[in-house]
C-alpha atoms as a PDB file:
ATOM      1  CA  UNK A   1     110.430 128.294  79.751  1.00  0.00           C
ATOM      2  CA  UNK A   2     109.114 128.880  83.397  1.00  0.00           C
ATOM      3  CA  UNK A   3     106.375 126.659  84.655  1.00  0.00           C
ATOM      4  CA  UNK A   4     103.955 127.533  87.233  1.00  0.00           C
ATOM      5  CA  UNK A   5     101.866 124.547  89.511  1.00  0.00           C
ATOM      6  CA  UNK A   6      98.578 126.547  91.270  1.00  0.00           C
ATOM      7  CA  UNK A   7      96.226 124.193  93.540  1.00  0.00           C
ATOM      8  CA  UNK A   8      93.134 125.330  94.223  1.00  0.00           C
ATOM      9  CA  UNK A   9      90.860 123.373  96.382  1.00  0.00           C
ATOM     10  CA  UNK A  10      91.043 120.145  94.759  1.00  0.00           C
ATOM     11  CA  UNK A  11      91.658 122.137  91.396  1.00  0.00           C
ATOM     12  CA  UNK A  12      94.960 122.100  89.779  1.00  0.00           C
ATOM     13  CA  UNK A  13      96.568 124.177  87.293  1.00  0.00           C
ATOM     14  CA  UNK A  14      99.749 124.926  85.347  1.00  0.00           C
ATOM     15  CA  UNK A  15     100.584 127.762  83.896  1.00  0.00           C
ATOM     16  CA  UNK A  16     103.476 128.157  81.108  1.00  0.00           C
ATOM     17  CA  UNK A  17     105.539 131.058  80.151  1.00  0.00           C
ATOM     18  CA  UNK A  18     107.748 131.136  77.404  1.00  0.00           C
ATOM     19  CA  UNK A  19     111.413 132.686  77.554  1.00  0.00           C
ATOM     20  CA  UNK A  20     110.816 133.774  80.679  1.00  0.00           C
ATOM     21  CA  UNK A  21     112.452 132.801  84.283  1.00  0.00           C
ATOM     22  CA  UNK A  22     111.416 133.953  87.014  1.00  0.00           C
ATOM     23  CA  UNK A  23     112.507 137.328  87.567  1.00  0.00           C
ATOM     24  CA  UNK A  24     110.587 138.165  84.621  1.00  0.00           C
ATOM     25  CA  UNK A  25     107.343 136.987  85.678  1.00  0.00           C
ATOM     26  CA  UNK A  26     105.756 140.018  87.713  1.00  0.00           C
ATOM     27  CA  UNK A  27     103.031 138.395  90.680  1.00  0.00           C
ATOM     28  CA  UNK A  28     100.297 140.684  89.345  1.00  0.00           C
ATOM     29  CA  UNK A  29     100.885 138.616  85.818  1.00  0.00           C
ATOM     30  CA  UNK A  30     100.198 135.010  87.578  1.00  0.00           C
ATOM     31  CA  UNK A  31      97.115 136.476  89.714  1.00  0.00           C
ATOM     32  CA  UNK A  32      95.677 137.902  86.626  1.00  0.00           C
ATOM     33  CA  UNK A  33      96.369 134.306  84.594  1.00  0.00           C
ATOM     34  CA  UNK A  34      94.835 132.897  88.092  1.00  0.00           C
ATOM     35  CA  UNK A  35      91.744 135.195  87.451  1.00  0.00           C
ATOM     36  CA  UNK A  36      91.076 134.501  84.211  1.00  0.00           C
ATOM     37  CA  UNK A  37      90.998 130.532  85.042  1.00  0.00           C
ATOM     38  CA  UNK A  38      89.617 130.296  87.599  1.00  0.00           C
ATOM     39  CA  UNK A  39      87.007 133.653  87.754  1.00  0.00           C
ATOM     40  CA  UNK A  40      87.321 134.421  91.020  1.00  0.00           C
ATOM     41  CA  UNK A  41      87.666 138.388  91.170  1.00  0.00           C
ATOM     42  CA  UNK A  42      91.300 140.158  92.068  1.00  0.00           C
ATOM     43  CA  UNK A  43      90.545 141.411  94.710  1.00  0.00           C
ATOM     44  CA  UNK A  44      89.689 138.047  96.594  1.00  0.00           C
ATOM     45  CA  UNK A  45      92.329 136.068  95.422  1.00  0.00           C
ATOM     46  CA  UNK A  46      95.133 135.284  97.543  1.00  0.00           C
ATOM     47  CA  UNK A  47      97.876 133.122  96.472  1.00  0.00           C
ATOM     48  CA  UNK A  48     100.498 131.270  98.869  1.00  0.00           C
ATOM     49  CA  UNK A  49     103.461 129.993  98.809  1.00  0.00           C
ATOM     50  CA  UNK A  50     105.225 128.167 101.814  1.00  0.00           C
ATOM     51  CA  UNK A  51     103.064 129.054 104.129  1.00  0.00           C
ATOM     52  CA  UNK A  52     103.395 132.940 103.339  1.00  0.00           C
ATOM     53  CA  UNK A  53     100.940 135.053 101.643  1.00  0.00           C
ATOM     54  CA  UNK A  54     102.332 136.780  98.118  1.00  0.00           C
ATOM     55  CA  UNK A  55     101.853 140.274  98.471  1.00  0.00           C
ATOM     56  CA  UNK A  56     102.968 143.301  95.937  1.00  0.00           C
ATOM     57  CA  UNK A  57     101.832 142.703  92.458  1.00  0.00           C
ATOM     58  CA  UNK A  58     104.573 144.363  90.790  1.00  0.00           C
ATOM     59  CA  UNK A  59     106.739 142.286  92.838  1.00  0.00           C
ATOM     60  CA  UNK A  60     109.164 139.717  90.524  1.00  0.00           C
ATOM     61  CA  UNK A  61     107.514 135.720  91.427  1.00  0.00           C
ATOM     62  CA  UNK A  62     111.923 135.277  92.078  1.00  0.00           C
ATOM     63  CA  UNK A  63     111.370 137.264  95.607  1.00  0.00           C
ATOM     64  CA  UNK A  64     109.234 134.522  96.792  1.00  0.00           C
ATOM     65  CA  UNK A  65     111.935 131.736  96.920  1.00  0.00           C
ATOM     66  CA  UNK A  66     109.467 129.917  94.505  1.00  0.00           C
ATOM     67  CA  UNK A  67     111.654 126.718  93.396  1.00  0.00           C
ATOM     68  CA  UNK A  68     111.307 124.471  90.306  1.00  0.00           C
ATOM     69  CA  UNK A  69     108.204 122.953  89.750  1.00  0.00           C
ATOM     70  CA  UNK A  70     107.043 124.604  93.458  1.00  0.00           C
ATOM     71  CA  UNK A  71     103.401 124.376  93.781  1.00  0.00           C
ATOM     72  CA  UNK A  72     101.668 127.765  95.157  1.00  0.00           C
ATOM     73  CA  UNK A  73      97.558 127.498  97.128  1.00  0.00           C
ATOM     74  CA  UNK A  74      95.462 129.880  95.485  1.00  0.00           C
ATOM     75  CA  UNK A  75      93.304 130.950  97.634  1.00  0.00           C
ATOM     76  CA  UNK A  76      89.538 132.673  96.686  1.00  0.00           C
ATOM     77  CA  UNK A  77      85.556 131.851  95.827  1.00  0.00           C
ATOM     78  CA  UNK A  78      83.780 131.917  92.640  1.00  0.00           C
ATOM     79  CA  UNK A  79      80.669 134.278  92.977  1.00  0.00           C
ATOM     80  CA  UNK A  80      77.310 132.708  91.504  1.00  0.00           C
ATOM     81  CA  UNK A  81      75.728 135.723  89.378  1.00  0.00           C
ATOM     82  CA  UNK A  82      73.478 135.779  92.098  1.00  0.00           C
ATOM     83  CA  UNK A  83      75.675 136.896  94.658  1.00  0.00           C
ATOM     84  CA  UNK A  84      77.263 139.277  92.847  1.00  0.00           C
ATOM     85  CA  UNK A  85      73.334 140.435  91.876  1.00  0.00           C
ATOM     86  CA  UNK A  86      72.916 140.874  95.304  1.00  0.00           C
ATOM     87  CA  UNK A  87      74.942 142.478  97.213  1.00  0.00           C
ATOM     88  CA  UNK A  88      76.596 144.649  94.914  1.00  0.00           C
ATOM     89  CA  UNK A  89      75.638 148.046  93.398  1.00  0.00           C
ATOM     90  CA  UNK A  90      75.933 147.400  89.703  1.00  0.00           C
ATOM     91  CA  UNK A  91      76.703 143.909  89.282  1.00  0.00           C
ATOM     92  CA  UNK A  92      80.652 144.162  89.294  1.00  0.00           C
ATOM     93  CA  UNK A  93      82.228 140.848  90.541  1.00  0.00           C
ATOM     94  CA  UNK A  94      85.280 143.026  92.220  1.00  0.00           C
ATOM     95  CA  UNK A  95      83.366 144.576  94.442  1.00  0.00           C
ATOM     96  CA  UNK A  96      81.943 141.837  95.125  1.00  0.00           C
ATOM     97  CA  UNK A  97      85.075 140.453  96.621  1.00  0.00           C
ATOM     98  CA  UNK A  98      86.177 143.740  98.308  1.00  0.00           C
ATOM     99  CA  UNK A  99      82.728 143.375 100.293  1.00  0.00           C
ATOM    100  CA  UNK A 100      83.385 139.537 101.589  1.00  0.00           C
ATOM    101  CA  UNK A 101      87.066 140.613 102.492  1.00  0.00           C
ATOM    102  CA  UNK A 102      85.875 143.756 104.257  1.00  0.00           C
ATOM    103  CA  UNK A 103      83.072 140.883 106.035  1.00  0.00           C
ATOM    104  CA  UNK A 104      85.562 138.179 107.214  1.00  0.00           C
ATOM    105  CA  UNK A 105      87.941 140.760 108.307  1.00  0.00           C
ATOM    106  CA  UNK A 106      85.678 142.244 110.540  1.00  0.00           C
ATOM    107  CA  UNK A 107      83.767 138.847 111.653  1.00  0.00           C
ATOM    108  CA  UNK A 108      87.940 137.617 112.692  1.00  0.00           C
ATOM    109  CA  UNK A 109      88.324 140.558 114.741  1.00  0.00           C
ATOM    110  CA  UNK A 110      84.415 140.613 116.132  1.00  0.00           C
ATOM    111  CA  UNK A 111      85.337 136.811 117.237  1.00  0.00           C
ATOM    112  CA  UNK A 112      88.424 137.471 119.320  1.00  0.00           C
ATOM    113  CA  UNK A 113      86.994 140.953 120.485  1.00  0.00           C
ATOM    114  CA  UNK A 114      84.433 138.665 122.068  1.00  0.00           C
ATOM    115  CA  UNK A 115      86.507 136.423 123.370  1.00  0.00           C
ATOM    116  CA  UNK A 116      89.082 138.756 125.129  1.00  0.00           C
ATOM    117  CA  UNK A 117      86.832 142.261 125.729  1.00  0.00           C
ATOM    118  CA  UNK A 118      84.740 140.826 128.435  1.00  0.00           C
ATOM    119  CA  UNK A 119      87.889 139.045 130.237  1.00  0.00           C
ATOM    120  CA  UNK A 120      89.495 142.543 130.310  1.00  0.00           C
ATOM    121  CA  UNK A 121      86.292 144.885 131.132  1.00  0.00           C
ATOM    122  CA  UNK A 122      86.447 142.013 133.996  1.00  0.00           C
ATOM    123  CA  UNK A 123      90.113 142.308 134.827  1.00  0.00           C
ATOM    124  CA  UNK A 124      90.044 145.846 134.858  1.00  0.00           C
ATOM    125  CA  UNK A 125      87.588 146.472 137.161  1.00  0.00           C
ATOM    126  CA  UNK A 126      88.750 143.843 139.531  1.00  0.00           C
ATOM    127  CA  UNK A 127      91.788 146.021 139.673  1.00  0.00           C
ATOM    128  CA  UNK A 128      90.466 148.817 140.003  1.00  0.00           C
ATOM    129  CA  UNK A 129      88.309 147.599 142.810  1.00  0.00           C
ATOM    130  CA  UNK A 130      91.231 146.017 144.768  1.00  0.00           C
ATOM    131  CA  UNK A 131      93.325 149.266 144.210  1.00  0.00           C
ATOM    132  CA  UNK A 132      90.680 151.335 145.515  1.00  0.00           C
ATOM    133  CA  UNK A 133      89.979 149.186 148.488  1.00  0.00           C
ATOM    134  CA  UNK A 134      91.909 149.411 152.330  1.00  0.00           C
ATOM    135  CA  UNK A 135      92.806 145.822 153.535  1.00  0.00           C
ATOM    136  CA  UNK A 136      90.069 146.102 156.235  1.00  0.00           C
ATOM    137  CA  UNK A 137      87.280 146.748 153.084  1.00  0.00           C
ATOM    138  CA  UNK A 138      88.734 143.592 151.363  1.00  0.00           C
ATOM    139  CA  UNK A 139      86.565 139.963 151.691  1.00  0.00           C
ATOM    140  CA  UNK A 140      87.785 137.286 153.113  1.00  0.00           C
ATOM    141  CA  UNK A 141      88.221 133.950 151.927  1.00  0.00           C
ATOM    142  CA  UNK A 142      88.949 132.101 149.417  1.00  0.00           C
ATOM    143  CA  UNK A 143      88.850 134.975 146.372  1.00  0.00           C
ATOM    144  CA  UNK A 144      90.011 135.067 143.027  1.00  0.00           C
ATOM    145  CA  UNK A 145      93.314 137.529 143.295  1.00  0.00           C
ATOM    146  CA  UNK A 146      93.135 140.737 141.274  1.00  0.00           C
ATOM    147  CA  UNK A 147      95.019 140.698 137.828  1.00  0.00           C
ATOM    148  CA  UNK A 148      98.996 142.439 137.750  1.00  0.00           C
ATOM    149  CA  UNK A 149      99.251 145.372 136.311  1.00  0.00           C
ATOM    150  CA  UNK A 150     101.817 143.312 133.553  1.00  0.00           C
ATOM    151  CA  UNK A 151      98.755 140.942 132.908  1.00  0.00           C
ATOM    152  CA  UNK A 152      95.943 144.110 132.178  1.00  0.00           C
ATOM    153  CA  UNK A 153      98.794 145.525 129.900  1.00  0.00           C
ATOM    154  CA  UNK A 154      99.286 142.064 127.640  1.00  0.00           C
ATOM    155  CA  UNK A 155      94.898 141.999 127.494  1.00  0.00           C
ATOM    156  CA  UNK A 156      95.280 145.585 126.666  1.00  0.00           C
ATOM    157  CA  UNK A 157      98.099 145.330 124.187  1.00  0.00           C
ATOM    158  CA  UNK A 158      96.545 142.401 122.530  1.00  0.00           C
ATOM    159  CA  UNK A 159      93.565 144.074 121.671  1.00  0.00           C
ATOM    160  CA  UNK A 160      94.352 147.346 120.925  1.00  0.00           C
ATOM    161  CA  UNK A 161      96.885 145.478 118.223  1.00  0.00           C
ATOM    162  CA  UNK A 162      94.895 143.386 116.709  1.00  0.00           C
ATOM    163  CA  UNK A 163      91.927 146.485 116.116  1.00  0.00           C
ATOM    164  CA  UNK A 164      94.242 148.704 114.744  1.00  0.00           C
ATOM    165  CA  UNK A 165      95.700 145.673 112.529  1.00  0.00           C
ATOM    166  CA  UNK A 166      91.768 145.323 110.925  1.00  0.00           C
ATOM    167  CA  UNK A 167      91.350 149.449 110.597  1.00  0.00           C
ATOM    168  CA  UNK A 168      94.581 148.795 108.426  1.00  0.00           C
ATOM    169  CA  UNK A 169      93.359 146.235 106.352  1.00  0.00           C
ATOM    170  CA  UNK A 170      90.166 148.417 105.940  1.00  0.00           C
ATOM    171  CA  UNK A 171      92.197 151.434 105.049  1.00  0.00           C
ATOM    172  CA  UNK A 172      94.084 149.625 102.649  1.00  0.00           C
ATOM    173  CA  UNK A 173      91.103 148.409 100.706  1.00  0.00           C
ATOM    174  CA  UNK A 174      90.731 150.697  97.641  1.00  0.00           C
ATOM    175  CA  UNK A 175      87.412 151.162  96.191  1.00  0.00           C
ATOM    176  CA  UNK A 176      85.999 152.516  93.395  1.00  0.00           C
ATOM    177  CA  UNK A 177      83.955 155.685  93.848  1.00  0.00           C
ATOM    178  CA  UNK A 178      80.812 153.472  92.254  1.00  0.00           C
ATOM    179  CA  UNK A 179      81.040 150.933  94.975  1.00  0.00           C
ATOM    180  CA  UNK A 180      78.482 152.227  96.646  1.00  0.00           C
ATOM    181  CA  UNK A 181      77.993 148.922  98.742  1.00  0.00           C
ATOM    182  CA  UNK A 182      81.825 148.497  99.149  1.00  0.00           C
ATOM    183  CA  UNK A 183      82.242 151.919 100.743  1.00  0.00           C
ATOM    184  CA  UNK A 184      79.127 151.586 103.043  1.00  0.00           C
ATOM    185  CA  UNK A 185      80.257 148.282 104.246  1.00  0.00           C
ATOM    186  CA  UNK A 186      83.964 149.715 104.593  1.00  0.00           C
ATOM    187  CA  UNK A 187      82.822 152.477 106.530  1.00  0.00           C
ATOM    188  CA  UNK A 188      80.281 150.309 109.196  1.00  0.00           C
ATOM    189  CA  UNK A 189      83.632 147.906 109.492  1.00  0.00           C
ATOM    190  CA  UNK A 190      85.444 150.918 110.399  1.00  0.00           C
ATOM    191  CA  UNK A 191      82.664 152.461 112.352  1.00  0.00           C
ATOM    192  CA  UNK A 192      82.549 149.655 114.538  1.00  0.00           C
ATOM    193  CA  UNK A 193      86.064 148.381 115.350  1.00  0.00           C
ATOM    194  CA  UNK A 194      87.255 151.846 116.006  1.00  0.00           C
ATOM    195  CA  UNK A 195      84.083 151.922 118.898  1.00  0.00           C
ATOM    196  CA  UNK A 196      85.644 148.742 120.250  1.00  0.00           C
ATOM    197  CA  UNK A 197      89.122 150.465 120.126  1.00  0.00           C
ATOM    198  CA  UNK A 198      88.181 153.651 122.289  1.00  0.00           C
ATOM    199  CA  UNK A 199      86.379 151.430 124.999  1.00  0.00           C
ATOM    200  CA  UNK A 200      89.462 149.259 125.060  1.00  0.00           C
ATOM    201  CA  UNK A 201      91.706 152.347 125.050  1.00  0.00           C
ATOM    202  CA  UNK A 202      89.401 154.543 127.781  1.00  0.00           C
ATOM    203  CA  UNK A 203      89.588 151.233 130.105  1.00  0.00           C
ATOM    204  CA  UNK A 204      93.595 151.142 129.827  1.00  0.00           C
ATOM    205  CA  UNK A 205      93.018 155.226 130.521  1.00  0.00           C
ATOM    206  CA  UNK A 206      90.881 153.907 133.878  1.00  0.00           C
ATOM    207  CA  UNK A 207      93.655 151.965 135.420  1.00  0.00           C
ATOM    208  CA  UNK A 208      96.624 154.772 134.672  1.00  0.00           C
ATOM    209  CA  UNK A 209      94.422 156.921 136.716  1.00  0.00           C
ATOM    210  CA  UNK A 210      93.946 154.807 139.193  1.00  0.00           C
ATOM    211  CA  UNK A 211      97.706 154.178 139.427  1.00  0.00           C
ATOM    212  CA  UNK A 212      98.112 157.346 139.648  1.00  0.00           C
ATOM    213  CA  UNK A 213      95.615 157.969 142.547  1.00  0.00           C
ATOM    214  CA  UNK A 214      97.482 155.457 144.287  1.00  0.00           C
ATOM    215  CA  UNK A 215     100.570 156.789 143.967  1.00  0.00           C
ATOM    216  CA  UNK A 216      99.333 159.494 145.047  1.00  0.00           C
ATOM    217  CA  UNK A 217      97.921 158.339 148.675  1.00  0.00           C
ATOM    218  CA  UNK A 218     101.414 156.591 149.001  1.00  0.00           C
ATOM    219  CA  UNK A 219     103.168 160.288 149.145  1.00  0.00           C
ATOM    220  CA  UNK A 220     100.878 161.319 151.268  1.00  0.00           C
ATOM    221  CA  UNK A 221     101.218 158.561 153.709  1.00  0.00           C
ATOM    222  CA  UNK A 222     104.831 158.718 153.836  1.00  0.00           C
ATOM    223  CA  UNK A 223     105.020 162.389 154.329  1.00  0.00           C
ATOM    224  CA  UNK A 224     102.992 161.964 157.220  1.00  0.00           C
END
Protein backbone atom coordinates (compact mmCIF):
# COMPACT_ATOMS: atom_id res chain seq x y z
CA UNK A 1 0.00 0.00 0.00
CA UNK A 2 1.47 3.41 -1.25
CA UNK A 3 0.31 6.55 0.43
CA UNK A 4 0.24 9.86 -1.08
CA UNK A 5 0.25 13.45 1.28
CA UNK A 6 -1.02 16.54 -1.33
CA UNK A 7 -1.22 20.18 0.38
CA UNK A 8 -3.06 22.51 -1.20
CA UNK A 9 -3.28 25.94 0.15
CA UNK A 10 -4.21 25.24 3.57
CA UNK A 11 -6.03 22.02 2.16
CA UNK A 12 -4.67 18.67 2.82
CA UNK A 13 -5.17 15.41 1.33
CA UNK A 14 -4.12 11.76 1.25
CA UNK A 15 -4.50 9.62 -1.24
CA UNK A 16 -4.24 5.61 -0.88
CA UNK A 17 -3.37 3.01 -3.35
CA UNK A 18 -3.58 -0.46 -2.78
CA UNK A 19 -0.78 -3.06 -3.89
CA UNK A 20 0.87 -0.59 -5.47
CA UNK A 21 4.51 1.12 -4.83
CA UNK A 22 5.57 3.58 -6.47
CA UNK A 23 6.72 2.64 -9.74
CA UNK A 24 3.31 1.61 -10.37
CA UNK A 25 1.63 4.74 -9.75
CA UNK A 26 1.80 6.71 -13.21
CA UNK A 27 1.79 10.97 -12.36
CA UNK A 28 -1.15 11.38 -14.74
CA UNK A 29 -3.07 8.81 -12.14
CA UNK A 30 -2.37 11.21 -8.93
CA UNK A 31 -3.23 14.53 -11.04
CA UNK A 32 -6.38 12.98 -12.17
CA UNK A 33 -7.20 11.71 -8.27
CA UNK A 34 -5.98 15.53 -7.56
CA UNK A 35 -8.71 16.68 -10.10
CA UNK A 36 -11.38 14.90 -9.03
CA UNK A 37 -10.85 16.29 -5.26
CA UNK A 38 -10.15 19.10 -5.56
CA UNK A 39 -12.01 20.32 -9.19
CA UNK A 40 -9.58 22.34 -10.37
CA UNK A 41 -9.26 21.49 -14.25
CA UNK A 42 -5.98 19.41 -15.68
CA UNK A 43 -4.77 21.60 -17.38
CA UNK A 44 -4.11 24.16 -14.44
CA UNK A 45 -2.93 21.92 -12.02
CA UNK A 46 0.58 21.76 -11.21
CA UNK A 47 1.90 19.56 -8.61
CA UNK A 48 5.47 19.91 -6.82
CA UNK A 49 7.63 18.15 -5.20
CA UNK A 50 10.97 19.50 -3.63
CA UNK A 51 10.92 22.45 -5.08
CA UNK A 52 10.61 20.94 -8.75
CA UNK A 53 7.63 20.94 -10.88
CA UNK A 54 6.28 17.13 -11.91
CA UNK A 55 6.14 17.06 -15.45
CA UNK A 56 5.24 13.92 -17.93
CA UNK A 57 2.06 12.26 -16.99
CA UNK A 58 2.96 8.92 -18.06
CA UNK A 59 5.96 9.36 -16.05
CA UNK A 60 6.22 6.55 -12.91
CA UNK A 61 5.63 9.04 -9.30
CA UNK A 62 9.34 6.68 -8.44
CA UNK A 63 11.28 9.24 -10.96
CA UNK A 64 10.52 12.02 -8.68
CA UNK A 65 12.63 10.85 -5.64
CA UNK A 66 9.19 11.06 -3.80
CA UNK A 67 10.09 9.40 -0.24
CA UNK A 68 7.77 7.80 2.36
CA UNK A 69 5.11 9.73 3.56
CA UNK A 70 6.73 12.88 1.28
CA UNK A 71 4.25 15.57 1.02
CA UNK A 72 3.87 17.09 -2.71
CA UNK A 73 2.15 21.29 -3.22
CA UNK A 74 -0.52 21.04 -5.57
CA UNK A 75 -0.68 23.83 -7.19
CA UNK A 76 -4.12 25.32 -9.19
CA UNK A 77 -7.64 27.48 -8.74
CA UNK A 78 -11.10 26.33 -8.56
CA UNK A 79 -13.19 28.19 -11.30
CA UNK A 80 -16.66 29.63 -9.94
CA UNK A 81 -19.28 28.58 -12.79
CA UNK A 82 -19.12 32.03 -13.50
CA UNK A 83 -15.78 32.23 -14.70
CA UNK A 84 -15.84 29.42 -16.60
CA UNK A 85 -19.41 31.10 -18.06
CA UNK A 86 -17.42 33.79 -19.03
CA UNK A 87 -14.65 33.54 -20.64
CA UNK A 88 -14.99 30.37 -22.25
CA UNK A 89 -16.74 29.28 -25.48
CA UNK A 90 -19.00 26.52 -24.29
CA UNK A 91 -18.69 26.35 -20.71
CA UNK A 92 -15.76 23.70 -20.49
CA UNK A 93 -13.73 24.17 -17.22
CA UNK A 94 -10.36 22.97 -19.24
CA UNK A 95 -10.29 25.57 -21.30
CA UNK A 96 -10.86 27.51 -18.88
CA UNK A 97 -7.53 26.78 -17.36
CA UNK A 98 -5.60 26.67 -20.70
CA UNK A 99 -6.82 30.46 -21.03
CA UNK A 100 -5.43 31.68 -17.36
CA UNK A 101 -2.11 29.70 -18.11
CA UNK A 102 -1.83 31.19 -21.59
CA UNK A 103 -2.69 34.87 -19.36
CA UNK A 104 -0.03 34.58 -16.57
CA UNK A 105 2.44 33.32 -18.98
CA UNK A 106 2.26 36.17 -21.02
CA UNK A 107 1.62 38.87 -18.07
CA UNK A 108 5.41 37.09 -16.51
CA UNK A 109 7.05 37.78 -19.65
CA UNK A 110 5.09 41.37 -20.37
CA UNK A 111 6.55 42.27 -16.68
CA UNK A 112 10.23 41.62 -17.25
CA UNK A 113 9.93 42.76 -21.01
CA UNK A 114 9.11 46.03 -19.29
CA UNK A 115 11.54 46.02 -17.03
CA UNK A 116 14.61 45.16 -19.26
CA UNK A 117 13.32 46.44 -23.06
CA UNK A 118 13.60 50.06 -22.28
CA UNK A 119 17.16 49.61 -20.42
CA UNK A 120 18.37 47.96 -23.67
CA UNK A 121 16.53 50.24 -26.47
CA UNK A 122 18.59 52.75 -24.04
CA UNK A 123 21.86 50.87 -24.01
CA UNK A 124 21.81 50.29 -27.50
CA UNK A 125 21.53 53.47 -28.73
CA UNK A 126 24.00 54.91 -26.35
CA UNK A 127 26.33 52.60 -28.15
CA UNK A 128 25.55 53.20 -31.10
CA UNK A 129 25.85 56.89 -30.56
CA UNK A 130 29.34 56.67 -28.93
CA UNK A 131 30.50 54.28 -31.80
CA UNK A 132 29.40 56.60 -34.33
CA UNK A 133 30.89 59.62 -32.72
CA UNK A 134 34.90 61.09 -33.26
CA UNK A 135 36.40 62.04 -29.80
CA UNK A 136 36.19 65.76 -30.78
CA UNK A 137 32.00 65.19 -31.30
CA UNK A 138 31.95 63.57 -27.78
CA UNK A 139 30.59 65.91 -24.52
CA UNK A 140 32.47 66.63 -21.95
CA UNK A 141 32.02 66.10 -18.45
CA UNK A 142 30.88 64.14 -16.19
CA UNK A 143 28.74 61.46 -18.59
CA UNK A 144 27.35 58.24 -18.07
CA UNK A 145 29.96 55.79 -20.14
CA UNK A 146 28.45 53.85 -23.02
CA UNK A 147 27.53 50.11 -22.27
CA UNK A 148 30.41 47.10 -23.50
CA UNK A 149 29.60 45.34 -26.15
CA UNK A 150 29.67 42.02 -23.42
CA UNK A 151 26.98 44.01 -21.37
CA UNK A 152 24.39 44.76 -24.71
CA UNK A 153 24.96 40.95 -25.44
CA UNK A 154 23.83 39.63 -21.66
CA UNK A 155 20.48 42.44 -22.09
CA UNK A 156 20.18 40.92 -25.46
CA UNK A 157 20.60 37.30 -24.52
CA UNK A 158 18.36 37.66 -21.59
CA UNK A 159 15.57 38.70 -23.47
CA UNK A 160 15.62 37.03 -26.48
CA UNK A 161 15.70 33.74 -23.96
CA UNK A 162 13.22 34.34 -21.93
CA UNK A 163 10.60 35.30 -25.24
CA UNK A 164 11.38 32.36 -26.95
CA UNK A 165 10.99 30.35 -23.48
CA UNK A 166 7.00 31.85 -23.38
CA UNK A 167 6.44 31.12 -27.44
CA UNK A 168 7.38 27.53 -26.10
CA UNK A 169 5.10 27.31 -23.44
CA UNK A 170 2.44 28.71 -25.90
CA UNK A 171 3.33 26.16 -28.50
CA UNK A 172 3.12 23.51 -26.16
CA UNK A 173 -0.38 24.29 -25.04
CA UNK A 174 -2.73 21.89 -26.90
CA UNK A 175 -6.17 22.94 -27.54
CA UNK A 176 -9.10 21.59 -28.65
CA UNK A 177 -10.34 22.69 -32.07
CA UNK A 178 -13.72 24.02 -30.04
CA UNK A 179 -11.70 26.32 -27.90
CA UNK A 180 -12.48 28.98 -29.72
CA UNK A 181 -11.41 31.44 -26.82
CA UNK A 182 -8.30 29.28 -26.01
CA UNK A 183 -6.94 29.53 -29.55
CA UNK A 184 -7.70 33.32 -29.92
CA UNK A 185 -6.03 34.06 -26.71
CA UNK A 186 -3.06 31.60 -27.72
CA UNK A 187 -2.63 33.25 -30.85
CA UNK A 188 -2.70 37.27 -29.40
CA UNK A 189 0.00 35.71 -26.68
CA UNK A 190 1.92 34.62 -29.56
CA UNK A 191 1.17 37.59 -31.68
CA UNK A 192 2.57 39.77 -29.25
CA UNK A 193 5.73 38.27 -27.69
CA UNK A 194 7.03 37.32 -31.05
CA UNK A 195 6.62 41.51 -31.91
CA UNK A 196 8.71 42.04 -28.79
CA UNK A 197 11.19 39.34 -30.05
CA UNK A 198 11.92 40.94 -33.61
CA UNK A 199 12.42 44.51 -32.02
CA UNK A 200 14.77 42.92 -29.53
CA UNK A 201 16.40 40.86 -32.30
CA UNK A 202 16.51 43.96 -35.12
CA UNK A 203 18.23 46.14 -32.17
CA UNK A 204 21.02 43.30 -31.57
CA UNK A 205 21.02 43.43 -35.75
CA UNK A 206 21.71 47.53 -35.18
CA UNK A 207 24.81 47.17 -33.16
CA UNK A 208 26.49 44.15 -35.46
CA UNK A 209 26.21 46.69 -38.13
CA UNK A 210 27.54 49.20 -36.46
CA UNK A 211 30.49 47.00 -35.43
CA UNK A 212 30.91 46.30 -38.52
CA UNK A 213 31.01 49.95 -39.84
CA UNK A 214 33.58 50.44 -37.40
CA UNK A 215 35.64 47.92 -38.30
CA UNK A 216 35.43 49.02 -41.25
CA UNK A 217 36.83 52.81 -40.80
CA UNK A 218 39.65 51.06 -38.71
CA UNK A 219 41.02 49.32 -42.16
CA UNK A 220 40.74 52.18 -43.75
CA UNK A 221 42.65 54.24 -41.34
CA UNK A 222 45.41 51.91 -41.09
CA UNK A 223 45.86 51.47 -44.74
CA UNK A 224 46.30 54.99 -44.97
Amino acid sequence: MTQINIKWGREKKSFTFNDRSLPDIRLGELRKSCHDWSKVPLGGLTLIYGGATMKDDNAPLSCFGIKPNGQITMMGTRPTKADISTLTTHGDPEEYALIVKIQQSLQSTLDLVAEHFPRYESAVQSYISSASSSPQQQPHGRQEPPPTRKQLQDAHMLLSETLMKSLLVFDGVVCKQDFEVARATRREAVKETQKFLDSVDDMNARVKECDRQLKLQQQQQQQR
